[in-house]
Protein backbone atom coordinates (compact mmCIF):
# COMPACT_ATOMS: atom_id res chain seq x y z
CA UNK A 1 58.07 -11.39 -39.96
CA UNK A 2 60.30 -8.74 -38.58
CA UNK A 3 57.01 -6.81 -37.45
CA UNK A 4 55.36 -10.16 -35.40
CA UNK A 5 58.22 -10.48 -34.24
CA UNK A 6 58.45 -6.99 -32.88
CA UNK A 7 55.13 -7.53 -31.48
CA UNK A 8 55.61 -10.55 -29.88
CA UNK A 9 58.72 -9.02 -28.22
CA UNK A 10 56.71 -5.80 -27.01
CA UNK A 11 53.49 -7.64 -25.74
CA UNK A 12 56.80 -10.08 -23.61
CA UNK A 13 57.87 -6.93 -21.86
CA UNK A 14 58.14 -6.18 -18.48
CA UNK A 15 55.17 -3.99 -17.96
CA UNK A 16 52.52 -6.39 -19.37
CA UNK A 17 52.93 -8.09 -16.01
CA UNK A 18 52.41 -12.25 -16.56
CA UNK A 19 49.38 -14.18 -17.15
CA UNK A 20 48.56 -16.34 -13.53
CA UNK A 21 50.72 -19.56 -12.25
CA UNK A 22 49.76 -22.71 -13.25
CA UNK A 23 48.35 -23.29 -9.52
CA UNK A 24 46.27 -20.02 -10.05
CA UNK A 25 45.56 -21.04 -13.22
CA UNK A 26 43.67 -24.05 -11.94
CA UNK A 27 42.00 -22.39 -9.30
CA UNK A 28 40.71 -20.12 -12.07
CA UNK A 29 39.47 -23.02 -14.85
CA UNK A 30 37.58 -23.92 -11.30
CA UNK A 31 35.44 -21.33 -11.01
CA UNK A 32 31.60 -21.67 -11.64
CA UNK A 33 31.58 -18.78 -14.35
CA UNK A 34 35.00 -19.90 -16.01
CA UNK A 35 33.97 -20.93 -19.44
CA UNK A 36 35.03 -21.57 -22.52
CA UNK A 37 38.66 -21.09 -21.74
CA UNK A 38 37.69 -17.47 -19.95
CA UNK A 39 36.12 -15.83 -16.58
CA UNK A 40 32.65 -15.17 -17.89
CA UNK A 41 30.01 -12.34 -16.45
CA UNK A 42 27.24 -13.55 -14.63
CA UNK A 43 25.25 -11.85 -17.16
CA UNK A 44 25.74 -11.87 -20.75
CA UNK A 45 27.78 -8.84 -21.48
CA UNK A 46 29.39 -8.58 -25.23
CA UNK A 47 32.27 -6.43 -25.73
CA UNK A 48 30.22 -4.18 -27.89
CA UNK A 49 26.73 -3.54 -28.31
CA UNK A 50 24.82 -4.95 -31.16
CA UNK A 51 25.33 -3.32 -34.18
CA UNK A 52 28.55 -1.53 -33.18
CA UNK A 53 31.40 -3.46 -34.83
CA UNK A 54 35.02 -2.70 -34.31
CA UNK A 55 35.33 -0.45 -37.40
CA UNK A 56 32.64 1.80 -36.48
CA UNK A 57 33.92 2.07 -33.26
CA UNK A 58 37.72 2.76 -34.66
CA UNK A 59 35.90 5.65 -37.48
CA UNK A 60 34.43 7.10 -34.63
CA UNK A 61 37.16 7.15 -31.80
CA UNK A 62 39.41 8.62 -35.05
CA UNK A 63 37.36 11.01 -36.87
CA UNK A 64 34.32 12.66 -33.94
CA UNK A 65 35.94 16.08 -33.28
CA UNK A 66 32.33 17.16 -32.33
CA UNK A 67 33.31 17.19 -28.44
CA UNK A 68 35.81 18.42 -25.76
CA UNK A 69 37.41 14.95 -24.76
CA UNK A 70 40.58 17.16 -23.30
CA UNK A 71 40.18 20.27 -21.21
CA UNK A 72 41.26 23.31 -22.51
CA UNK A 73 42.88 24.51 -19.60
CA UNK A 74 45.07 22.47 -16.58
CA UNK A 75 42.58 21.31 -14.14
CA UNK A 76 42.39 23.57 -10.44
CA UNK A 77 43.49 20.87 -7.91
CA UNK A 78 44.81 20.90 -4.03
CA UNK A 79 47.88 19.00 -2.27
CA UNK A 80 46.66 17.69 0.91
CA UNK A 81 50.55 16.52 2.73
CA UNK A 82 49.45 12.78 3.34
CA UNK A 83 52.74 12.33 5.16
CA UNK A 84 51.56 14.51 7.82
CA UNK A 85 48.31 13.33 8.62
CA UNK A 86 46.50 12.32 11.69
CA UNK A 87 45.93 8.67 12.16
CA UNK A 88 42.70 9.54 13.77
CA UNK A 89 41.53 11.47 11.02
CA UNK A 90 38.91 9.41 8.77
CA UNK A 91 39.66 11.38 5.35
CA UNK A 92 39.69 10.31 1.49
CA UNK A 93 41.68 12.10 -1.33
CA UNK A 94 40.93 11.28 -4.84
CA UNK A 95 43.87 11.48 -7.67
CA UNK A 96 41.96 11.92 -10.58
CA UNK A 97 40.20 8.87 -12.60
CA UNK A 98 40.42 5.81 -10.22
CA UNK A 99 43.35 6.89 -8.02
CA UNK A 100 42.33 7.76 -4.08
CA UNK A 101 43.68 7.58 -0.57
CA UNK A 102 41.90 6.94 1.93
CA UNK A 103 42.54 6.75 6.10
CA UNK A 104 39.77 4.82 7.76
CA UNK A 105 40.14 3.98 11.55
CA UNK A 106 44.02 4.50 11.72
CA UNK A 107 44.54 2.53 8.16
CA UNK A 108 46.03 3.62 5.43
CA UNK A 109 44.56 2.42 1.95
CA UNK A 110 45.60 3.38 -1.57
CA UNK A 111 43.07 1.97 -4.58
CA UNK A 112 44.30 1.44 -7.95
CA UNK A 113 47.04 4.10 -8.17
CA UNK A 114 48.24 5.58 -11.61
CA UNK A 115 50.94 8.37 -11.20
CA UNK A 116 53.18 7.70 -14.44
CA UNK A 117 51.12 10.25 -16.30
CA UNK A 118 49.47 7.76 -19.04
CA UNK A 119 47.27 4.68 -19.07
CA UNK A 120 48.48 2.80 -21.97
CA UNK A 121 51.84 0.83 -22.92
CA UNK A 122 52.87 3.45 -25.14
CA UNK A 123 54.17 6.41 -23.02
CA UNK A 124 52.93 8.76 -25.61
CA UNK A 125 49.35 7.90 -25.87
CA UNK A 126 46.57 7.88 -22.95
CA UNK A 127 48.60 10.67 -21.67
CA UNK A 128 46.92 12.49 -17.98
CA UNK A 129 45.08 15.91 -18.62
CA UNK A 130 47.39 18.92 -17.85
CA UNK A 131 47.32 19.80 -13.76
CA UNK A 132 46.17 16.56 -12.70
CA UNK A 133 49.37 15.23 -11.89
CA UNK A 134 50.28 17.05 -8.76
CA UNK A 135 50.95 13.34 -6.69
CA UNK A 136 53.47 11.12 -6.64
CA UNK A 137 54.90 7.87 -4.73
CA UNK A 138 57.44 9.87 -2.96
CA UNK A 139 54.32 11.77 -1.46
CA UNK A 140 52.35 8.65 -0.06
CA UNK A 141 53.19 7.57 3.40
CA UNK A 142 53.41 3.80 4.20
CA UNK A 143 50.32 2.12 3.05
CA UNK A 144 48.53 -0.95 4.86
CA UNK A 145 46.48 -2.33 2.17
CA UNK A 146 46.67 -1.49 -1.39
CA UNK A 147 43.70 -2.37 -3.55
CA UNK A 148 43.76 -3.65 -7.10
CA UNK A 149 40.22 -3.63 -8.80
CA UNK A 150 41.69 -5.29 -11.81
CA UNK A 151 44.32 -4.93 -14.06
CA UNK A 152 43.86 -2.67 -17.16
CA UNK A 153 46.34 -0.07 -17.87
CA UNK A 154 44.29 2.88 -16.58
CA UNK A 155 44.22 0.43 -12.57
CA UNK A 156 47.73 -1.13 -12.83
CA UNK A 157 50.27 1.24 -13.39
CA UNK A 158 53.58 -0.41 -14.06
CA UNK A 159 55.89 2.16 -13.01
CA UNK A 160 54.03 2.89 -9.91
CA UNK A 161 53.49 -0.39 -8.56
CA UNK A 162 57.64 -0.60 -8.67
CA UNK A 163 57.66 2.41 -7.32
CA UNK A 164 55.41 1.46 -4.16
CA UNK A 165 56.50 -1.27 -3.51
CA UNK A 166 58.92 -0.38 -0.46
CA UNK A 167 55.94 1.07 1.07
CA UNK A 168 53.12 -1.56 0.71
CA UNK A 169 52.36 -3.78 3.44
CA UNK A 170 49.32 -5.83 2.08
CA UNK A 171 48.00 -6.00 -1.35
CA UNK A 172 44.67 -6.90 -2.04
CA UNK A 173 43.23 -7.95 -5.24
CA UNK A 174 41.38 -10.55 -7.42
CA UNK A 175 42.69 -13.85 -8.20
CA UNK A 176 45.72 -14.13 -10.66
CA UNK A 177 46.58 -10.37 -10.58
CA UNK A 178 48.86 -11.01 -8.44
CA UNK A 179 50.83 -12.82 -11.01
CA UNK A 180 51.77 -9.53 -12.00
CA UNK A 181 52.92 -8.16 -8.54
CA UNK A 182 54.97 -11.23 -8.60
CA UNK A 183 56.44 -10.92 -11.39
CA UNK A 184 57.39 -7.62 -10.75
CA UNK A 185 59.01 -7.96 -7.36
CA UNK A 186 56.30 -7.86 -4.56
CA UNK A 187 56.41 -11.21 -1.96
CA UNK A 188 53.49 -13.58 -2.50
CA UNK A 189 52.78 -13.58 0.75
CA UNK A 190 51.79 -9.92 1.36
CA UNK A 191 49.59 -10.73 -1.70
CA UNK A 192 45.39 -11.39 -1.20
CA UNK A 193 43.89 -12.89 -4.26
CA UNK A 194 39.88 -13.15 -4.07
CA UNK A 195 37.09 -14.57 -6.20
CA UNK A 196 33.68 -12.94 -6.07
CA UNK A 197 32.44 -14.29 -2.92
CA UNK A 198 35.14 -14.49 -0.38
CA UNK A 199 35.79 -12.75 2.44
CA UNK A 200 38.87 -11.95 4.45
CA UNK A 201 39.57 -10.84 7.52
CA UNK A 202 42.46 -9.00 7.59
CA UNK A 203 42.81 -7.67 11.23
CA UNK A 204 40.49 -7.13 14.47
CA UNK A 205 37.97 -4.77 13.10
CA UNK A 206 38.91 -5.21 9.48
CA UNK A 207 37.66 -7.29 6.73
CA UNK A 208 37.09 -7.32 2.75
CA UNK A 209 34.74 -9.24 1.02
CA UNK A 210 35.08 -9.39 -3.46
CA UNK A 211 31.93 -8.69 -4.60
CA UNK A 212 30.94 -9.24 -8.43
CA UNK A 213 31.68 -6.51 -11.26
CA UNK A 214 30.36 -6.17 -14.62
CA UNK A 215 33.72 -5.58 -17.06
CA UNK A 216 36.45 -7.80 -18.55
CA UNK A 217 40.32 -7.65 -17.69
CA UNK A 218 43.31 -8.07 -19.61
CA UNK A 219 46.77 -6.64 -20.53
CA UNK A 220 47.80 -8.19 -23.42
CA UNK A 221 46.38 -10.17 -26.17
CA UNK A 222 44.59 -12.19 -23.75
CA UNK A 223 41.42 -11.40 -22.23
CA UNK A 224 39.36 -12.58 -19.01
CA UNK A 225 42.88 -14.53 -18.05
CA UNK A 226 42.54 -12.64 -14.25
CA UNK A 227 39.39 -11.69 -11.84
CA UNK A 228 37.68 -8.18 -12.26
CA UNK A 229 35.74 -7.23 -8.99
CA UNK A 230 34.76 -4.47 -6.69
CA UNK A 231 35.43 -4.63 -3.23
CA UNK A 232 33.43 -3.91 0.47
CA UNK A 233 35.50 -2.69 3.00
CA UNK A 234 34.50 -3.00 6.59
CA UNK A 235 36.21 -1.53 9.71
CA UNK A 236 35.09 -0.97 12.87
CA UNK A 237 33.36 2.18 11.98
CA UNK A 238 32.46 2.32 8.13
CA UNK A 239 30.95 0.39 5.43
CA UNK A 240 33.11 1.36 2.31
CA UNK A 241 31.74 0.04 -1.36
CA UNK A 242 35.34 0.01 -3.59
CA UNK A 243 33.83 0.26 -7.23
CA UNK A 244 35.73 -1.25 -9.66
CA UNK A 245 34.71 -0.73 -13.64
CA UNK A 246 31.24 -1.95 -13.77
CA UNK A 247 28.34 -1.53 -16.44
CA UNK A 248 25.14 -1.61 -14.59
CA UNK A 249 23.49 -4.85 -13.84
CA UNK A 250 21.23 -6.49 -11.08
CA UNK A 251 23.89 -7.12 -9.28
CA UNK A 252 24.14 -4.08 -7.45
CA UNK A 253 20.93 -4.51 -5.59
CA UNK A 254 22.01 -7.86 -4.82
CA UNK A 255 24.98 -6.57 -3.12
CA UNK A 256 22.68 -4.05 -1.43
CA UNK A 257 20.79 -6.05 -0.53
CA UNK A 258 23.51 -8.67 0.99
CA UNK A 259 25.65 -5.90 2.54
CA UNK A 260 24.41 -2.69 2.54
CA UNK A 261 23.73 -0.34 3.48
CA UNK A 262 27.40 1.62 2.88
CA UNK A 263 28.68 4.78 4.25
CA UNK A 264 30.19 5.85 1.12
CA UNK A 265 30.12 4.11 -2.55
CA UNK A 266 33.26 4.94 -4.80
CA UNK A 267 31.78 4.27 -8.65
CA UNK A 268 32.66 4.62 -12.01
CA UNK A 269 31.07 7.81 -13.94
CA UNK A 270 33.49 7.97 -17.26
CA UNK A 271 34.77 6.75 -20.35
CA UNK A 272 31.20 5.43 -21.26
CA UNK A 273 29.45 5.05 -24.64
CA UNK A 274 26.53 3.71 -26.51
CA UNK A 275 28.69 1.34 -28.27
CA UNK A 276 30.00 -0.86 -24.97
CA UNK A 277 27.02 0.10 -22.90
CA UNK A 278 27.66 -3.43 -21.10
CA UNK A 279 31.01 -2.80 -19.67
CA UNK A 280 30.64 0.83 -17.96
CA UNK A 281 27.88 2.48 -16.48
CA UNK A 282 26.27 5.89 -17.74
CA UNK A 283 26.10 8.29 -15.32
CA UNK A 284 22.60 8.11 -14.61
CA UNK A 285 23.11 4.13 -13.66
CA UNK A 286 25.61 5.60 -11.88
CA UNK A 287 23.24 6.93 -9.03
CA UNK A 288 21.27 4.05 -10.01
CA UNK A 289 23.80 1.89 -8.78
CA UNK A 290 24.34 4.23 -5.53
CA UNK A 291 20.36 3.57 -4.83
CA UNK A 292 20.60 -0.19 -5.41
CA UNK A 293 23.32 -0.44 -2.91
CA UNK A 294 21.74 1.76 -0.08
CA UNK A 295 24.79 3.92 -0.03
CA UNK A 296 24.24 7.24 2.01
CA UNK A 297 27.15 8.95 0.12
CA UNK A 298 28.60 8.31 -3.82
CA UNK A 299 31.94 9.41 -4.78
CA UNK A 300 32.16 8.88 -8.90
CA UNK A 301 35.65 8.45 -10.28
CA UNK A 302 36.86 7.05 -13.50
CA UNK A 303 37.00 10.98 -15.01
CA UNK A 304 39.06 13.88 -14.55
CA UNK A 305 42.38 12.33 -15.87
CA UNK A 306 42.21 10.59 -18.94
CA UNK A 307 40.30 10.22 -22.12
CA UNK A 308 39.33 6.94 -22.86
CA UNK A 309 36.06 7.71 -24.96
CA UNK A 310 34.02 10.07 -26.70
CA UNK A 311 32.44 11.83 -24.56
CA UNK A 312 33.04 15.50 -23.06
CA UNK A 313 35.98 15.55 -20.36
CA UNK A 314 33.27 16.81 -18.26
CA UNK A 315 30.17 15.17 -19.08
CA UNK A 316 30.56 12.75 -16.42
CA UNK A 317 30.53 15.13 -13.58
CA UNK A 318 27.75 17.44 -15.09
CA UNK A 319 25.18 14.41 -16.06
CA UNK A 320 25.72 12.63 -12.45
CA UNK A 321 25.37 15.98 -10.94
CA UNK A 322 21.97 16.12 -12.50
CA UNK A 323 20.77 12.79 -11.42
CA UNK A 324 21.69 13.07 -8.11
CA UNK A 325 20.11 15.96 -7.55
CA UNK A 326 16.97 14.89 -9.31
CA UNK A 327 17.41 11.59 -7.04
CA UNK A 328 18.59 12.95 -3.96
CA UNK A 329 21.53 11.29 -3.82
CA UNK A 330 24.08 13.00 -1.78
CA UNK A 331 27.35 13.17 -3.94
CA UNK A 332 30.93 13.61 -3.40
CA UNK A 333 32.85 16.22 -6.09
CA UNK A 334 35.92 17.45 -4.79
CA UNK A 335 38.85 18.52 -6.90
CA UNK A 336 41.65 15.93 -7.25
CA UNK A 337 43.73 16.53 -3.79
CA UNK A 338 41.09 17.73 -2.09
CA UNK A 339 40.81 16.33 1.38
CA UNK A 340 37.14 14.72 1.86
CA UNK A 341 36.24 14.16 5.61
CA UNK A 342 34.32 10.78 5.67
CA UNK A 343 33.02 11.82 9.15
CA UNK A 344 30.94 15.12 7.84
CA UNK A 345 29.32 16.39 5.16
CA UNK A 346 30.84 18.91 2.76
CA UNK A 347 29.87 21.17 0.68
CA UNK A 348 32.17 20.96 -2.83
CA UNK A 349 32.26 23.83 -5.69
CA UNK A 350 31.68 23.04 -9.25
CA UNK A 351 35.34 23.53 -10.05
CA UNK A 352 35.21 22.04 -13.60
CA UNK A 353 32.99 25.24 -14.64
CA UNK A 354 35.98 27.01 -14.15
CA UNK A 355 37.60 25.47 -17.10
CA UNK A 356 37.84 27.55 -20.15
């Protein structure tokens, strides 16, 4: 009893944010692929594959030693000074895993920004990779639109969000994340929720549409409670695909076809496996994906800062490195900090060989 009750008490705390309002919560059970008491896929997309039950999973995740999943060395990175940036300056730095900046026609944006050095509710565990935490809040100017993709651990940092939110002017996410923002402090009012489908126009020259993703959300006991999506942001001089987690699906030609072609893509390329094949993409869907959406440039994130599966640390970057060469995709590697000019190509070094 004492241990439930424990439980009960930790899974209540502060950083597992709050399920959605009853008003959201409405809005939600309204939603064509809302079923049986959930948000559903589109497609059919099962936890785990077939014939990879939860024990196997748990045997493998504790006993497979056979691969690097943590770099033996800190991780070469750069410190671009955001605070001193030119407005006019169209430029992207990435954070590691999920975490980037970008400027885009005098706007700041920030996308799903961990900086407390782990993605998990247990400070100890899910800890960053040595090096990689070289940012912080106190080093991000004021940001106009903040981007949520959804709300796992390793996307919505606790101690981060609190720490931003002097600095955030509009927060954009899907529909009952918010509940957490509110419940941690931020005004409802600054706060966008979407449902795949909508679009918003947030200024002259500005406007987001939510786009459907291919994963689950959930902080808690609770799954599917809140809306996983990816975002396309258009200004008045790029076409931005915001990838949130994703396994591969037909639903990024659709989007393609809809919206495309982008400027840049920003996809997932980590923490994959055979045994949840649904839920995140291997790297080779990756550029897949890319294709599918007509995107002239891919950036893949979701590696580089935590280990949240089996493979290699850097198995993402070498396998997508592959495929887009093989598919002549043109692909974005910089090292985390690294500033990225989105108005010019660059040449990147293989800085993860390096590692030893």
């Amino acid at each position: 009893m004492i241990i439930v009750g424990a439980v009960v008490f930790f899974v209540n705390s502060a950083p597992f944010g709050s399920l959605p309002s009853f008003a959201d919560l409405k809005k939600i059970q309204h939603l064509p692929y809302f079923r049986n008491g959930q948000i559903q896929n589109l497609s059919p997309t099962p936890s785990l594959t077939e014939g990879a039950g939860f024990f196997k999973v748990l045997r493998e995740f504790l006993f497979d030693k056979s691969k690097q999943h943590i770099p033996p060395a800190p991780l070469p990175t750069r410190k671009t000074d955001l605070l001193q940036l030119d407005r006019n300056k169209n430029i992207l730095v990435w954070f590691g895993h999920s975490s980037y900046f970008m400027q885009i026609d005098g706007k700041r944006i920030l996308v799903d920004p961990v900086f407390s050095g782990n993605a998990s509710p247990l400070s100890f565990t899910t800890k960053s990779f040595a090096g990689t935490e070289v940012y912080h809040v106190s080093d991000l100017p004021d940001i106009d639109y903040l981007f949520i993709t959804h709300d796992h651990w390793d996307h919505l940092d606790y101690q981060t969000i609190l720490q931003l939110k002097s600095k955030v002017q509009k927060t954009i996410t899907g529909l009952g994340v918010g509940a957490h923002l509110i419940f941690w402090g931020y005004d409802k009012k600054n706060i966008e929720e979407m449902q795949w489908d909508d679009q918003i126009t947030m200024e002259e020259g500005f406007s987001v549409n939510a786009v459907t993703a291919r994963h689950f959300s959930g902080r808690g006991l609770q799954r599917n409670k809140s809306q996983w999506t990816s975002f396309i942001l258009t200004t008045k001089n790029k076409k931005i695909f915001i990838g949130g987690d994703s396994g591969y699906d037909i639903h990024f030609a659709e989007i393609g076809k809809r919206f495309g072609p982008f400027d840049l893509a920003i996809l997932e390329d980590g923490q994959y496996n055979k045994n949840w094949k649904y839920i995140h993409m291997m790297p080779e869907e990756t550029v897949q994906a890319a294709i599918d959406l007509g995107a002239k440039k891919l950036l893949p994130v979701h590696w580089a800062k935590f280990s949240l599966s089996l493979h290699a640390w850097d198995e993402p970057i070498i396998r997508i490195k592959k495929e887009a060469g093989l598919r002549n995709i043109y692909l974005l590697h910089p090292m985390i900090g690294e500033w990225v000019d989105l108005d010019a190509d660059q040449i990147f070094s293989s800085w993860w060989e390096s590692i030893q």
